[in-house]
C-alpha atoms as a PDB file:
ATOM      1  CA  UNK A   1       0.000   0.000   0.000  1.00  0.00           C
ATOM      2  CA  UNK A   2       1.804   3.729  -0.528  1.00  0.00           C
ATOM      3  CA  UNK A   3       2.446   5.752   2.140  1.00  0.00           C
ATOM      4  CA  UNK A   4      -0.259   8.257   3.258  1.00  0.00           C
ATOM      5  CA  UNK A   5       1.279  11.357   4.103  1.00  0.00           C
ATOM      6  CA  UNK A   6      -1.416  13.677   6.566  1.00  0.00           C
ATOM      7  CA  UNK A   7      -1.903  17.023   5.963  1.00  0.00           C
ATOM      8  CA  UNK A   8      -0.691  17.822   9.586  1.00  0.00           C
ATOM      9  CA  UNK A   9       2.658  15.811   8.206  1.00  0.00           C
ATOM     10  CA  UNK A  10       2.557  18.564   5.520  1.00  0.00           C
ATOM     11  CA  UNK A  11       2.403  21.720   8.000  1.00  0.00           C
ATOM     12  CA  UNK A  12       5.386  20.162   9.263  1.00  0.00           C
ATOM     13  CA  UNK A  13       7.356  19.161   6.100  1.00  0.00           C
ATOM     14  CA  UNK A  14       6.852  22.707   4.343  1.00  0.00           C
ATOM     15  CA  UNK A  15       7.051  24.691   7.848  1.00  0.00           C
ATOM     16  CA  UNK A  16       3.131  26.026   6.759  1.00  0.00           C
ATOM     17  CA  UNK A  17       0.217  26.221   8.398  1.00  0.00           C
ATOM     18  CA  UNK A  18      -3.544  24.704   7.800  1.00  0.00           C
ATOM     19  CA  UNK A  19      -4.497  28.157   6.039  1.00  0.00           C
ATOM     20  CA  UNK A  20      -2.119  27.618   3.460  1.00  0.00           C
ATOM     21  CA  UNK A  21      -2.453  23.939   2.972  1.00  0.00           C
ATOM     22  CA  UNK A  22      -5.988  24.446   1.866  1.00  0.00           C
ATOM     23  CA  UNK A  23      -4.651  27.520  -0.442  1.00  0.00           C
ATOM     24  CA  UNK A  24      -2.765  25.248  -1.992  1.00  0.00           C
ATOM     25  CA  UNK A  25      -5.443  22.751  -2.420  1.00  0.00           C
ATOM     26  CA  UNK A  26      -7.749  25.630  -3.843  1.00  0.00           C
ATOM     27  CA  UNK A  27      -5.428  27.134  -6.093  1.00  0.00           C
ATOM     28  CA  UNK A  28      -2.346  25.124  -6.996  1.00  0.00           C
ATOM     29  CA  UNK A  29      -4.178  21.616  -7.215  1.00  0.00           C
ATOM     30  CA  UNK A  30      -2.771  20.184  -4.474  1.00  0.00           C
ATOM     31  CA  UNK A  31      -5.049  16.698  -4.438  1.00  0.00           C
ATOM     32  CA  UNK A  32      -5.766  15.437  -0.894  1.00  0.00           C
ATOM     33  CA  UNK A  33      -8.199  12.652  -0.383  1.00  0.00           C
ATOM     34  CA  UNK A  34     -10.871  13.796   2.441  1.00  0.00           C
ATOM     35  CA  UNK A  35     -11.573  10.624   4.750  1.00  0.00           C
ATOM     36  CA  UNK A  36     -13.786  12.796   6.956  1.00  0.00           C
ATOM     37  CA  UNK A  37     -13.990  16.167   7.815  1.00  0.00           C
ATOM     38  CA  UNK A  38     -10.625  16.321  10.562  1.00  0.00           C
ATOM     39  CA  UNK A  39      -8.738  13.839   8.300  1.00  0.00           C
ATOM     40  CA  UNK A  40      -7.145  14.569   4.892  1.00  0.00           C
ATOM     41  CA  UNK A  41      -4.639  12.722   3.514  1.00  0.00           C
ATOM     42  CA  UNK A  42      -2.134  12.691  -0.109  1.00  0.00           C
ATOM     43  CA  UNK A  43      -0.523  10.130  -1.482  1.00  0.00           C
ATOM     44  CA  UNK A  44       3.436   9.958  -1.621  1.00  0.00           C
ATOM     45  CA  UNK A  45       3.041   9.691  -5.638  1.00  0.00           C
ATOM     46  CA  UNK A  46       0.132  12.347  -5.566  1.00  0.00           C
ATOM     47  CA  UNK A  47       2.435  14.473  -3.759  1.00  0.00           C
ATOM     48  CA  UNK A  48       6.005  13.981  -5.889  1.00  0.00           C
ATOM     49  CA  UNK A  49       3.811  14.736  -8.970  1.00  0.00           C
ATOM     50  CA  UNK A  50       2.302  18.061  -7.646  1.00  0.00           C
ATOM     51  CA  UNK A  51       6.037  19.202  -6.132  1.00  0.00           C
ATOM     52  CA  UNK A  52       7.076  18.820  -9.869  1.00  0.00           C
ATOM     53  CA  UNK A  53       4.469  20.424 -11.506  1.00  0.00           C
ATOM     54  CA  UNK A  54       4.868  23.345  -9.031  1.00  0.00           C
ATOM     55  CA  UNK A  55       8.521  23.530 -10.110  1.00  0.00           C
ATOM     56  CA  UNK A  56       7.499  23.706 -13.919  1.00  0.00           C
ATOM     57  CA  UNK A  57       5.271  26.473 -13.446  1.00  0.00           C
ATOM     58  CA  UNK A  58       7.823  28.534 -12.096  1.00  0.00           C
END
């Protein structure tokens, strides 16, 4: 099964808060999979792929 990386695991990783973690889900198409309301979740592979596309855009 791949890893499941939590978006609290992302504050941490990227030094961000929540506020921007849903930015980036609203406008840079950061996918996260919503188990429930207090539990979001993305993909290692989801992830890799949106760090690279962010790095072509700029």
């Amino acid at each position: 099964m791949e890893e499941r990386i939590s978006k609290k695991r992302l504050m941490k990783l990227y030094g961000v808060n929540r506020n921007t973690i849903e930015d980036w889900r609203r406008t840079k198409g950061l996918k996260m999979i919503e188990v429930s309301t207090h539990s979001k979740y993305i993909t290692e592979k989801d992830l890799i792929e949106w760090e690279n596309s962010q790095k072509e855009d700029s």
